[in-house]
PDB file of N, CA and C in Angstrom:
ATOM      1  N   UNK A   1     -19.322  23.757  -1.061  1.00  0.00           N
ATOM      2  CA  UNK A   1     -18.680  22.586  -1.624  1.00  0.00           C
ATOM      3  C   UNK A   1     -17.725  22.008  -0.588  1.00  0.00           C
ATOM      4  N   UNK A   2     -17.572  20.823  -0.791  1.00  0.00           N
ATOM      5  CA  UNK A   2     -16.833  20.234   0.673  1.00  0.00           C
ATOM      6  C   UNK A   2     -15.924  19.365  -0.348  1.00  0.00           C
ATOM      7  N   UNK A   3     -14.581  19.465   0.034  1.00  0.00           N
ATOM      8  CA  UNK A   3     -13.531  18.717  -0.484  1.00  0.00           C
ATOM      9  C   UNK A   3     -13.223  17.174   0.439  1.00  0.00           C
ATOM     10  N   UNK A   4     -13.353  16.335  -0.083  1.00  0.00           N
ATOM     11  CA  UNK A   4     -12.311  15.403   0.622  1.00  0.00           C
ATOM     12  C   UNK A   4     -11.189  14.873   0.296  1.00  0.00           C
ATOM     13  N   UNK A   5     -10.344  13.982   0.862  1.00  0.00           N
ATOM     14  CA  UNK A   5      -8.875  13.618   0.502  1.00  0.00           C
ATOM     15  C   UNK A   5      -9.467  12.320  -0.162  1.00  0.00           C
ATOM     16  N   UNK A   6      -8.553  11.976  -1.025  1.00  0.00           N
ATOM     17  CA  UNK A   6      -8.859  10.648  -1.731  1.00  0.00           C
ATOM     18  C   UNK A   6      -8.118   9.859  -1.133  1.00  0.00           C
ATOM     19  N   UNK A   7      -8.665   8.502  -1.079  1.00  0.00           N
ATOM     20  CA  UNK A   7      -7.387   7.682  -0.287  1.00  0.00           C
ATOM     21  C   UNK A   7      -7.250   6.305  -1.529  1.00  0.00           C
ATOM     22  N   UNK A   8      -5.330   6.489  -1.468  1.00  0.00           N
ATOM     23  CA  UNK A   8      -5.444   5.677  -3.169  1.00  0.00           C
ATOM     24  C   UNK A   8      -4.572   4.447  -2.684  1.00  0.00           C
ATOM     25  N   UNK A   9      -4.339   3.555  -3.256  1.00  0.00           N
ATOM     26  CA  UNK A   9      -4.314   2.614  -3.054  1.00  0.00           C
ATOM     27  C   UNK A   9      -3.207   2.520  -4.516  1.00  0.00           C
ATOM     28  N   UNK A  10      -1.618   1.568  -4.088  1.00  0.00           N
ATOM     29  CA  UNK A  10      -0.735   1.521  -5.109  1.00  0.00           C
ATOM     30  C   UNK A  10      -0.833   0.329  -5.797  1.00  0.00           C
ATOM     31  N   UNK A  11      -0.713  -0.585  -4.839  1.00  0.00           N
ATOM     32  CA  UNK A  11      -0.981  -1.681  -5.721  1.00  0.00           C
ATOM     33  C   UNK A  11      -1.008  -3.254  -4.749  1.00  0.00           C
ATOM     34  N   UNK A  12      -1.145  -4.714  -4.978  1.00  0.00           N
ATOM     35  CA  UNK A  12      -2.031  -5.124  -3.905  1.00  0.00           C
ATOM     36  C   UNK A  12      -0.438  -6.514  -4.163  1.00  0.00           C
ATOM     37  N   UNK A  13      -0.561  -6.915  -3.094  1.00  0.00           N
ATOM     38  CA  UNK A  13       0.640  -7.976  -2.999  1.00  0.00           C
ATOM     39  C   UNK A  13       0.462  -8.678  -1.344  1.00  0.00           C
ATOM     40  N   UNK A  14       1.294  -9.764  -1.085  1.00  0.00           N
ATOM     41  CA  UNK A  14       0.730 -11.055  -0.139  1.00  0.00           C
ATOM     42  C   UNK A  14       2.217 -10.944   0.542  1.00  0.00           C
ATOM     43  N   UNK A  15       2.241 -10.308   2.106  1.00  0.00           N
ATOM     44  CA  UNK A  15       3.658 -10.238   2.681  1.00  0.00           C
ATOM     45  C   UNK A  15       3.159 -11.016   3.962  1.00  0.00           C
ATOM     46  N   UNK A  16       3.975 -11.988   4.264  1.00  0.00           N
ATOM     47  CA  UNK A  16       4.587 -12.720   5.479  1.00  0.00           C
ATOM     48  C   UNK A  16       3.655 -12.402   6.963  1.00  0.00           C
ATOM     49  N   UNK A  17       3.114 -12.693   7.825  1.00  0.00           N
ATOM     50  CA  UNK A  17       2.516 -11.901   8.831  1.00  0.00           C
ATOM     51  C   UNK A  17       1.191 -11.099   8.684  1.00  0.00           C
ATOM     52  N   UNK A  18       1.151 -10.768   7.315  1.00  0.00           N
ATOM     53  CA  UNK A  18      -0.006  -9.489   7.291  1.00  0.00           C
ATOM     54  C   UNK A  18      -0.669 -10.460   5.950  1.00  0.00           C
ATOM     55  N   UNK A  19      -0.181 -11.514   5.078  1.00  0.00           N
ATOM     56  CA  UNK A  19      -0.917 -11.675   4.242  1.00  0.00           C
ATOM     57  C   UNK A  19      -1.487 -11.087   2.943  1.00  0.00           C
ATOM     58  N   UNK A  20      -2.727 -11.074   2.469  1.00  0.00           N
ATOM     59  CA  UNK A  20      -2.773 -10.090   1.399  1.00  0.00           C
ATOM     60  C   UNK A  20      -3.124  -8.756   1.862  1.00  0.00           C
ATOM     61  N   UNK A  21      -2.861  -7.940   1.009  1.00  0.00           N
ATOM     62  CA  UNK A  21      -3.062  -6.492   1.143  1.00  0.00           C
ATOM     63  C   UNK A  21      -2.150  -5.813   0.393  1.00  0.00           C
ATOM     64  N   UNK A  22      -3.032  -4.010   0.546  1.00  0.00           N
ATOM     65  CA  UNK A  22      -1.990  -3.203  -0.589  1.00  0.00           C
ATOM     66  C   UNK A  22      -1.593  -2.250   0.156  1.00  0.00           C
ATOM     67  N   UNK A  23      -0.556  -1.890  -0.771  1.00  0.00           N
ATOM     68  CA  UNK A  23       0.033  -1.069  -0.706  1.00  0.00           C
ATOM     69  C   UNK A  23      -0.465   0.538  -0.487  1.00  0.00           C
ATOM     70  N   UNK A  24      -0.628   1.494   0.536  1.00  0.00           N
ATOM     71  CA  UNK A  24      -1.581   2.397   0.310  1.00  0.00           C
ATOM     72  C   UNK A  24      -0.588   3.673   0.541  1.00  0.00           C
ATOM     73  N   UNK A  25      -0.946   4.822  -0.237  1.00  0.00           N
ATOM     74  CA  UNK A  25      -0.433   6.320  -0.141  1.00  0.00           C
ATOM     75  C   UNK A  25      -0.457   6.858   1.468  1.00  0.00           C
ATOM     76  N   UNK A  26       0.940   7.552   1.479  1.00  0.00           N
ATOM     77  CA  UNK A  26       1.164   7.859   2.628  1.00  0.00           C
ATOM     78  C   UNK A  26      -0.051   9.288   3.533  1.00  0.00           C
ATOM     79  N   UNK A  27      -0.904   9.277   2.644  1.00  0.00           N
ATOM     80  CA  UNK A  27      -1.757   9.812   3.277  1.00  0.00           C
ATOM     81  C   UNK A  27      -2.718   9.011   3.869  1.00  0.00           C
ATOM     82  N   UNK A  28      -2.473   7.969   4.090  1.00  0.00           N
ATOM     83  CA  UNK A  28      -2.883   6.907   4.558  1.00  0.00           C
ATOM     84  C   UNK A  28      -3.432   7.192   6.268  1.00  0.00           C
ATOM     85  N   UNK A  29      -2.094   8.609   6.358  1.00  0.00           N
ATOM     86  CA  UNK A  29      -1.682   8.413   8.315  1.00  0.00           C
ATOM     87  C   UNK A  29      -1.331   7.127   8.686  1.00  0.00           C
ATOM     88  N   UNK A  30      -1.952   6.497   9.426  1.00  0.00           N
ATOM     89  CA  UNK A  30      -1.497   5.737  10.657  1.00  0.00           C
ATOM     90  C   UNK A  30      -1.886   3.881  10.268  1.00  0.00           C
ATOM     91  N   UNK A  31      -2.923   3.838   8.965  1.00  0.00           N
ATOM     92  CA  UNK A  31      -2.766   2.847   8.017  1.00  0.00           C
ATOM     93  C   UNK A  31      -1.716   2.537   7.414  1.00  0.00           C
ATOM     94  N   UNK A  32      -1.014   3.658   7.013  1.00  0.00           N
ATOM     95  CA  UNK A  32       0.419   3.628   6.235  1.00  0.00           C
ATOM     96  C   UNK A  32       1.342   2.548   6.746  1.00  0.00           C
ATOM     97  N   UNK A  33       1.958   1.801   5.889  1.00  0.00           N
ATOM     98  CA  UNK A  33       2.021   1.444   4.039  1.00  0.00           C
ATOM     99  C   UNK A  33       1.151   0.616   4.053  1.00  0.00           C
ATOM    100  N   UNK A  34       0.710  -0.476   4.457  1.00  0.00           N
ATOM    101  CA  UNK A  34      -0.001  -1.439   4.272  1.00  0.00           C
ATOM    102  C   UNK A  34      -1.086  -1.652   4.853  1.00  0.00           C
ATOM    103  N   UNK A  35      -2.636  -1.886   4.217  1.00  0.00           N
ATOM    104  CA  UNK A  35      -3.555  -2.210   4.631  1.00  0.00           C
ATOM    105  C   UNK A  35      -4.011  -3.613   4.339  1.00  0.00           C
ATOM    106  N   UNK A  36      -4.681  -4.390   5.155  1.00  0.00           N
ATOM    107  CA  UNK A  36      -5.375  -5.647   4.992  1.00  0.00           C
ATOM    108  C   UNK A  36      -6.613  -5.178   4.103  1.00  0.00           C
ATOM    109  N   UNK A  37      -6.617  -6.687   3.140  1.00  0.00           N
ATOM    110  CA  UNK A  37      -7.788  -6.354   2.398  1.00  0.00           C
ATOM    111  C   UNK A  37      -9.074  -5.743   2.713  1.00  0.00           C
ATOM    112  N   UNK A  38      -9.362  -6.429   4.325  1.00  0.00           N
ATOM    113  CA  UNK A  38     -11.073  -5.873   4.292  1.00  0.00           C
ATOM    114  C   UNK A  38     -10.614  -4.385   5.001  1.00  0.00           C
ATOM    115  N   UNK A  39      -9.540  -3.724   5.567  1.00  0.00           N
ATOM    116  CA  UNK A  39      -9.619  -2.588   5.894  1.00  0.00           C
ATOM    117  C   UNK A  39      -9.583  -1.801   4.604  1.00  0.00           C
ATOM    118  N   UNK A  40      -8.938  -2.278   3.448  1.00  0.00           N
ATOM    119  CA  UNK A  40      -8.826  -1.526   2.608  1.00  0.00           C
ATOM    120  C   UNK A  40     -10.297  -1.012   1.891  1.00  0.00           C
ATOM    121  N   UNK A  41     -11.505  -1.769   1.621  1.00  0.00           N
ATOM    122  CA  UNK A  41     -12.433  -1.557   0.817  1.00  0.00           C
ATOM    123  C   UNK A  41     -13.075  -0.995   2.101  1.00  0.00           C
ATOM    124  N   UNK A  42     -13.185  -1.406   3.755  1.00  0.00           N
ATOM    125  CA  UNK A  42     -13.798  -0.520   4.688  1.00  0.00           C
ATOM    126  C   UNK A  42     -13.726   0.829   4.775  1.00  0.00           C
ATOM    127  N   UNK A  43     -12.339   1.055   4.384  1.00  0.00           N
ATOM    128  CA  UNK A  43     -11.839   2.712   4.676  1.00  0.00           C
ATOM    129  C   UNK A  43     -12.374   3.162   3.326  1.00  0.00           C
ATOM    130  N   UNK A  44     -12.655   2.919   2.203  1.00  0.00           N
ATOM    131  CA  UNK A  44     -12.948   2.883   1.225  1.00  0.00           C
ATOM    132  C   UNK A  44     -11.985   3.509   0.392  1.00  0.00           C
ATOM    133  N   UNK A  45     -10.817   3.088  -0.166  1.00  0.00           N
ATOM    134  CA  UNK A  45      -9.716   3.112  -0.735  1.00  0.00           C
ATOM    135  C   UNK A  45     -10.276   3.296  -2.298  1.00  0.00           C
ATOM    136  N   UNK A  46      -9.492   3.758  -3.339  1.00  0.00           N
ATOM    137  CA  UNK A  46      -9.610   4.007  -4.359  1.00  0.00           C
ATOM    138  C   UNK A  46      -8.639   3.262  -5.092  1.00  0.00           C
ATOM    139  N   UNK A  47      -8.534   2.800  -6.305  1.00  0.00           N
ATOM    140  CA  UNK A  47      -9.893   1.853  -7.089  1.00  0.00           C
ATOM    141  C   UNK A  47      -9.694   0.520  -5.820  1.00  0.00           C
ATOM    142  N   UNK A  48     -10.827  -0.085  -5.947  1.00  0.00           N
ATOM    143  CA  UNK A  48     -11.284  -1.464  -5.724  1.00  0.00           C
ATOM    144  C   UNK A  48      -9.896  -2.361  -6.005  1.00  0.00           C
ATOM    145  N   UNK A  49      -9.909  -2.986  -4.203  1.00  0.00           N
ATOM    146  CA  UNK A  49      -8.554  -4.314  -4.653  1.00  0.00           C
ATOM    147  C   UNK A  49      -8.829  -5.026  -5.801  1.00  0.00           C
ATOM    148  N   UNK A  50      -9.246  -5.065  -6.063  1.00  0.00           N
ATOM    149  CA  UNK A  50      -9.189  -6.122  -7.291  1.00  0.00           C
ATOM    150  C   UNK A  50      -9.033  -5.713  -8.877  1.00  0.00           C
ATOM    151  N   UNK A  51      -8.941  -4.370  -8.447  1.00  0.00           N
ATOM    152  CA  UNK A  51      -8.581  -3.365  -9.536  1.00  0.00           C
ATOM    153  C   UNK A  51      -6.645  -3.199  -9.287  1.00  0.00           C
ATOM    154  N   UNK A  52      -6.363  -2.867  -8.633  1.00  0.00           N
ATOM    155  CA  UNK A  52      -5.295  -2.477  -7.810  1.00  0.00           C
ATOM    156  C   UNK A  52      -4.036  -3.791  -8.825  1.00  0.00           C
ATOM    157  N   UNK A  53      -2.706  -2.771  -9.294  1.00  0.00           N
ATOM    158  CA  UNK A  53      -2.141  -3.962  -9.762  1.00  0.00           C
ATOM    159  C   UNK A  53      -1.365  -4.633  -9.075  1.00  0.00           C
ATOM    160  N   UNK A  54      -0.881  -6.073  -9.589  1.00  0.00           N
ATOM    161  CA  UNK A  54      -0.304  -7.007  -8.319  1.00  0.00           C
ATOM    162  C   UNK A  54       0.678  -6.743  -8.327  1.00  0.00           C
ATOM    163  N   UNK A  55       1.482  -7.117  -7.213  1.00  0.00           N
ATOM    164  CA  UNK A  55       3.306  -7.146  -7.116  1.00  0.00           C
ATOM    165  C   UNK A  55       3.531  -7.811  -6.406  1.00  0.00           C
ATOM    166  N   UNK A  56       4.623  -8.919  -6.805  1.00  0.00           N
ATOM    167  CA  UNK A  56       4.954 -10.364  -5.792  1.00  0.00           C
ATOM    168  C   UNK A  56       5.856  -9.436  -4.289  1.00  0.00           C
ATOM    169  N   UNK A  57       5.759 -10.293  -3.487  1.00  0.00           N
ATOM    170  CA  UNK A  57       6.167  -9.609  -2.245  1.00  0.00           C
ATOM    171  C   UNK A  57       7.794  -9.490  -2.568  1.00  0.00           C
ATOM    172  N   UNK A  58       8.528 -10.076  -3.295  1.00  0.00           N
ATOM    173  CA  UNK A  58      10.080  -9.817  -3.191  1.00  0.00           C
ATOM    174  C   UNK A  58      10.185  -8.098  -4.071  1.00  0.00           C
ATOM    175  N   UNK A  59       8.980  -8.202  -4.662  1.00  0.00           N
ATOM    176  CA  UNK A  59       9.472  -6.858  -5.379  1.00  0.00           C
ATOM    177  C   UNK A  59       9.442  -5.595  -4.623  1.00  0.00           C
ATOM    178  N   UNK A  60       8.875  -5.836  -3.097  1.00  0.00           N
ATOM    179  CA  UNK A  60       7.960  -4.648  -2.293  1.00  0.00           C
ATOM    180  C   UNK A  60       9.086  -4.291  -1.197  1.00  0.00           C
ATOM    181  N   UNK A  61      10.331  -5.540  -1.135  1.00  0.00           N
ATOM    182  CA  UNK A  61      11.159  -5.136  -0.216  1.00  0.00           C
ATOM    183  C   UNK A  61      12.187  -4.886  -0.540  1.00  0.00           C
ATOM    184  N   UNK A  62      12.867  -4.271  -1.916  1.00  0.00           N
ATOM    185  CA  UNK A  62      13.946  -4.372  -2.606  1.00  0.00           C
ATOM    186  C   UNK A  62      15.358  -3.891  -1.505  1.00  0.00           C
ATOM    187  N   UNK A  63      15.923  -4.194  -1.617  1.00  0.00           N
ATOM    188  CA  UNK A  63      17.110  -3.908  -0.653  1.00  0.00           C
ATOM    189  C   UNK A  63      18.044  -2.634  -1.164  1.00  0.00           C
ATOM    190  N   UNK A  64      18.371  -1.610  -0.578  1.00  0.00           N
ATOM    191  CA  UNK A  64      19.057  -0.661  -0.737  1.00  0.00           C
ATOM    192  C   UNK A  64      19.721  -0.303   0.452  1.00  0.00           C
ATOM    193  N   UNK A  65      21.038   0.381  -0.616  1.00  0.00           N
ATOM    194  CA  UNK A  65      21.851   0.987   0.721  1.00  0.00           C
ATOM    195  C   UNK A  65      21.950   2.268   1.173  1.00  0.00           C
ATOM    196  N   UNK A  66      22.705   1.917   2.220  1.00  0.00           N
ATOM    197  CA  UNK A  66      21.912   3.351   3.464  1.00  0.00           C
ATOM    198  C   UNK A  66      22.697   4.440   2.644  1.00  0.00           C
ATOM    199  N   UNK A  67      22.159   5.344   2.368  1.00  0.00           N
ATOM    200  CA  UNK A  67      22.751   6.534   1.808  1.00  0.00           C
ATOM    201  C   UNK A  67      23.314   6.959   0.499  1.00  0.00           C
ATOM    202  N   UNK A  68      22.428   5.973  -0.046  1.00  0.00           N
ATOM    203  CA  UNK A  68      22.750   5.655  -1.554  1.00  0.00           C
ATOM    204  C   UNK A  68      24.015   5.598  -2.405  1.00  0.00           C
ATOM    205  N   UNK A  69      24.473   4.371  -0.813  1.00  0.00           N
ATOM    206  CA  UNK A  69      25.500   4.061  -1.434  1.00  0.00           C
ATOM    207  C   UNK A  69      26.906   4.797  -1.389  1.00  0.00           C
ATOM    208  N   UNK A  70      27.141   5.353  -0.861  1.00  0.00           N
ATOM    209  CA  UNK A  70      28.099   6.560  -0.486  1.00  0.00           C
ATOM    210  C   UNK A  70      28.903   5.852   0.516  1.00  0.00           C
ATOM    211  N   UNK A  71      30.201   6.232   0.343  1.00  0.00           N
ATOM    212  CA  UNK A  71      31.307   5.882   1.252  1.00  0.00           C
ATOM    213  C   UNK A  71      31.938   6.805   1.738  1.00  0.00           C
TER     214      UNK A  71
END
């Protein structure tokens, strides 16, 4: 029996420079975080972009502080 890694895919949103694409699991390696659409269904990502739920790009860069906030 031969195992493979699944490669999953979080969810699909449209950022500045790179355009559409999703969001992908850090087992991604060297894809990691973001793949372009046609790399995503090439590498064959799990479920199908168009399955994948949306998220507007302001939600993908939320701003936090360094160290949660600690003084």
């Amino acid at each position: 029996m031969r195992l493979t890694a699944s490669r999953k895919g979080l969810f699909r949103t449209s950022l500045p420079g790179l355009g559409e694409c999703a969001r992908v699991d850090m087992s991604a390696g060297d894809a990691a975080p973001y793949l372009e659409r046609d790399m995503y269904v090439l590498l064959g990502f799990e479920p199908r972009f168009e399955l994948l739920p949306e998220k507007p790009a302001s939600a993908t860069a939320a701003p936090r502080q360094p160290w949660g906030g600690l003084r």
